[in-house]
C-alpha atoms as a PDB file:
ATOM      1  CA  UNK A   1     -11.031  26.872  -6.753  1.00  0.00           C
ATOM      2  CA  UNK A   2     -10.245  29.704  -4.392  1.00  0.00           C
ATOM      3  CA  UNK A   3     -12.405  32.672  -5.038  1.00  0.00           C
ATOM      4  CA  UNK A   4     -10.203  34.913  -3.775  1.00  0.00           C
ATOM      5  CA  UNK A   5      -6.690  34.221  -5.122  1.00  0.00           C
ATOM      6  CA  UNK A   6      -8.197  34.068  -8.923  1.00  0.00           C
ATOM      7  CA  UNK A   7      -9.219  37.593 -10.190  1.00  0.00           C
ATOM      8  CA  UNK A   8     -10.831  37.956 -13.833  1.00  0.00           C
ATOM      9  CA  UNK A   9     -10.680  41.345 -16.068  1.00  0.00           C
ATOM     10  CA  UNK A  10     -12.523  42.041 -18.958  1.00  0.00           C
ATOM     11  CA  UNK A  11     -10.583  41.291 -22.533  1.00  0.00           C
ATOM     12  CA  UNK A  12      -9.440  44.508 -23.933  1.00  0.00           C
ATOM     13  CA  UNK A  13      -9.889  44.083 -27.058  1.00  0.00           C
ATOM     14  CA  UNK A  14     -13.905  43.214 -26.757  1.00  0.00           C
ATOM     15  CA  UNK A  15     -16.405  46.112 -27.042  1.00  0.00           C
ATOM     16  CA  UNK A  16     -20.072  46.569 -25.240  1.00  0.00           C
ATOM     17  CA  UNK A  17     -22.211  47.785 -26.963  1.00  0.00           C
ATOM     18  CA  UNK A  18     -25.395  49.026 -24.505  1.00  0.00           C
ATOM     19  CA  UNK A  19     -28.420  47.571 -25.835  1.00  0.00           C
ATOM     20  CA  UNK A  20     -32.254  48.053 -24.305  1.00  0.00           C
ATOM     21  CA  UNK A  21     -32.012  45.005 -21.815  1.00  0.00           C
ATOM     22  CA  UNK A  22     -28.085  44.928 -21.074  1.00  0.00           C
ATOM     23  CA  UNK A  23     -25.191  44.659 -24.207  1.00  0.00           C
ATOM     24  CA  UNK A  24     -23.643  43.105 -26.452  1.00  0.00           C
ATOM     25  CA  UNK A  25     -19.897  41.835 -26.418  1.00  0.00           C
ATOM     26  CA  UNK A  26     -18.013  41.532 -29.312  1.00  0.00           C
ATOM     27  CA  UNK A  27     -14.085  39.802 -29.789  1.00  0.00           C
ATOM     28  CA  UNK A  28     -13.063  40.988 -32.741  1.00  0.00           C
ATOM     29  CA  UNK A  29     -10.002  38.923 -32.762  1.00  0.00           C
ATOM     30  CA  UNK A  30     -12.593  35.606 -32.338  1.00  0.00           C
ATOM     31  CA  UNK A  31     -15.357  37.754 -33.863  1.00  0.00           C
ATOM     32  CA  UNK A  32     -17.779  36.212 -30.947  1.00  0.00           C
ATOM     33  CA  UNK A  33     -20.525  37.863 -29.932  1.00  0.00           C
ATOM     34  CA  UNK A  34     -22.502  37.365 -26.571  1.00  0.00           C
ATOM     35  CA  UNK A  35     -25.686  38.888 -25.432  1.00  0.00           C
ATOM     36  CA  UNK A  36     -25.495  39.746 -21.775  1.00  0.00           C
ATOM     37  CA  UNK A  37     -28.492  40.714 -19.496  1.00  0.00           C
ATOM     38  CA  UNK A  38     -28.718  43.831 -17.240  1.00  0.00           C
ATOM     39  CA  UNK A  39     -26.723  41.700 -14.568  1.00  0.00           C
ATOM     40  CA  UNK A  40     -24.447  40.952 -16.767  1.00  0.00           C
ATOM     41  CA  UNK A  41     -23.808  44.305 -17.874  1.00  0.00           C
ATOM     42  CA  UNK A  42     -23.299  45.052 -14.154  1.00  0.00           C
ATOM     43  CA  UNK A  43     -20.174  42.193 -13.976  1.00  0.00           C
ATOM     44  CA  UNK A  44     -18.765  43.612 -17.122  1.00  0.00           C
ATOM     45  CA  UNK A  45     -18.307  46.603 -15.301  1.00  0.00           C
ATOM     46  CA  UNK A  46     -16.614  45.845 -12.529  1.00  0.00           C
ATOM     47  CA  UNK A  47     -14.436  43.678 -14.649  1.00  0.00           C
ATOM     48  CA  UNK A  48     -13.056  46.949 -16.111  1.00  0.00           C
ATOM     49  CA  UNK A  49     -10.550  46.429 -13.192  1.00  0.00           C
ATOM     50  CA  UNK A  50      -9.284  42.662 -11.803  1.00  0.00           C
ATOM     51  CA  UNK A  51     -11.945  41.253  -9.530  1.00  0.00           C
ATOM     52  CA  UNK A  52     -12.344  37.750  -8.065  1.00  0.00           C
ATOM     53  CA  UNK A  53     -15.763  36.437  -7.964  1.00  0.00           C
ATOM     54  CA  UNK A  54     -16.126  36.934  -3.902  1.00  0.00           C
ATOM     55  CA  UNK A  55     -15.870  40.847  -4.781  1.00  0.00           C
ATOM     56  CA  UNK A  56     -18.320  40.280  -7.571  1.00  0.00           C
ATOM     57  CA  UNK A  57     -20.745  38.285  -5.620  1.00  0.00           C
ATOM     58  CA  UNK A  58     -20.536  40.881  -3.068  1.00  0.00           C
ATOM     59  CA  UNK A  59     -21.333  43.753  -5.578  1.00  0.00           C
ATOM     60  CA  UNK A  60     -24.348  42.347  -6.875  1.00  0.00           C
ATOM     61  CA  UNK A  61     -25.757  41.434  -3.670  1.00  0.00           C
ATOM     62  CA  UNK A  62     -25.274  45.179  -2.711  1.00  0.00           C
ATOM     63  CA  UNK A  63     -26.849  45.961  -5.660  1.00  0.00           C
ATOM     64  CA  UNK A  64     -29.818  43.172  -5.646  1.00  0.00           C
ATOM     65  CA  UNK A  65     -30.989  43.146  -1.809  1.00  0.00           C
ATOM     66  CA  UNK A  66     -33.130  40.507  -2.747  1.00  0.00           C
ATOM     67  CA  UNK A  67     -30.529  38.276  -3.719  1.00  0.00           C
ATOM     68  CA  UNK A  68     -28.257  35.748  -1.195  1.00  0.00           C
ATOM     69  CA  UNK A  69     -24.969  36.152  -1.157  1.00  0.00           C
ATOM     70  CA  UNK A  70     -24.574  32.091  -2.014  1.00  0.00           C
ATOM     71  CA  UNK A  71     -27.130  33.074  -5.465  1.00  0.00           C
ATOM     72  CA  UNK A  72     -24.896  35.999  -6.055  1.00  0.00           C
ATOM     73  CA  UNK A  73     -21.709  33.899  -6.138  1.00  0.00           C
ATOM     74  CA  UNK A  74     -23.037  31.392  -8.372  1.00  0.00           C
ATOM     75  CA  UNK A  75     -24.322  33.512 -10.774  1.00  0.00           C
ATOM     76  CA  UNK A  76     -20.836  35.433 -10.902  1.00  0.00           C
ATOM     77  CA  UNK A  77     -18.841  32.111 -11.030  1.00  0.00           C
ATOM     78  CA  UNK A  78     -21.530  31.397 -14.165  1.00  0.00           C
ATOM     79  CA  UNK A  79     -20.660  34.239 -16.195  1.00  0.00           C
ATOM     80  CA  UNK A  80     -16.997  34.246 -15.854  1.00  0.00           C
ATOM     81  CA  UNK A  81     -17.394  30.424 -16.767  1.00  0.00           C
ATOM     82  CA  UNK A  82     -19.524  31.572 -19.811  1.00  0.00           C
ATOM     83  CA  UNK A  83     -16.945  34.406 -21.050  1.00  0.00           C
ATOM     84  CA  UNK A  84     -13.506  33.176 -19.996  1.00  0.00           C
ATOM     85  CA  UNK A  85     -11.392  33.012 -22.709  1.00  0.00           C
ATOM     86  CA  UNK A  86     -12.656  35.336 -25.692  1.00  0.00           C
ATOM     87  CA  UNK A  87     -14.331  37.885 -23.305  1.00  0.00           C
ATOM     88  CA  UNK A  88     -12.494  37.848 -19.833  1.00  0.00           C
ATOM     89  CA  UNK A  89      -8.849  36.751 -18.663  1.00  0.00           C
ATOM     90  CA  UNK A  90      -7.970  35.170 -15.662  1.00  0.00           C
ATOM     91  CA  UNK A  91      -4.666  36.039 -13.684  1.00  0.00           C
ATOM     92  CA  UNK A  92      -3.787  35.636 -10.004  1.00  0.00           C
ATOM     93  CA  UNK A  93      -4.053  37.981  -7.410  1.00  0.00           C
ATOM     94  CA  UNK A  94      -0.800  40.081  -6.367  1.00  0.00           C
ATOM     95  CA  UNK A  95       0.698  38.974  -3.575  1.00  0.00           C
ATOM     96  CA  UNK A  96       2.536  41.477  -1.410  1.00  0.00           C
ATOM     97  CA  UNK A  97       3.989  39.118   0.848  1.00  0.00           C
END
């Protein structure tokens, strides 16, 4: 899989819904719900706009200093392998060439 060429973006029809220790997703077309941590909440975020999971990865080591950048991608590649499909779409990146 080429983390760059793949971007993911957040389904618009799910809502967040901010809870005490990250949110809650909700599809109300699938009417799945997910519980996702303050990490999560984090990736949901940035997945407001297209990213690929090198640009995620990168975020949340900016964000988590304590973090490697190989933990960081993992952890992104697990959550868009947890929510694609109800929660997040998948699309390739434009190409201007």
């Amino acid at each position: 899989m080429d983390t760059e060429a793949t971007r993911y973006l957040a389904n618009p029809v799910v809502s967040c819904g901010d809870e005490q220790d990250g949110a809650i997703l909700f599809n109300p077309d699938t009417d799945d719900m997910v519980v996702i941590n303050p990490t999560g909440r984090l990736l949901w975020d940035l997945l407001q706009t297209p990213q690929s999971i090198a640009e995620m990865a990168a975020r949340l080591s900016e964000t988590y200093p304590d973090v490697s950048l190989e933990q960081a991608t993992q952890d992104a590649q697990a959550f868009v392998d947890e929510l694609l499909g109800d929660f997040l779409e998948e699309g390739q990146a434009d190409d201007d060439e």
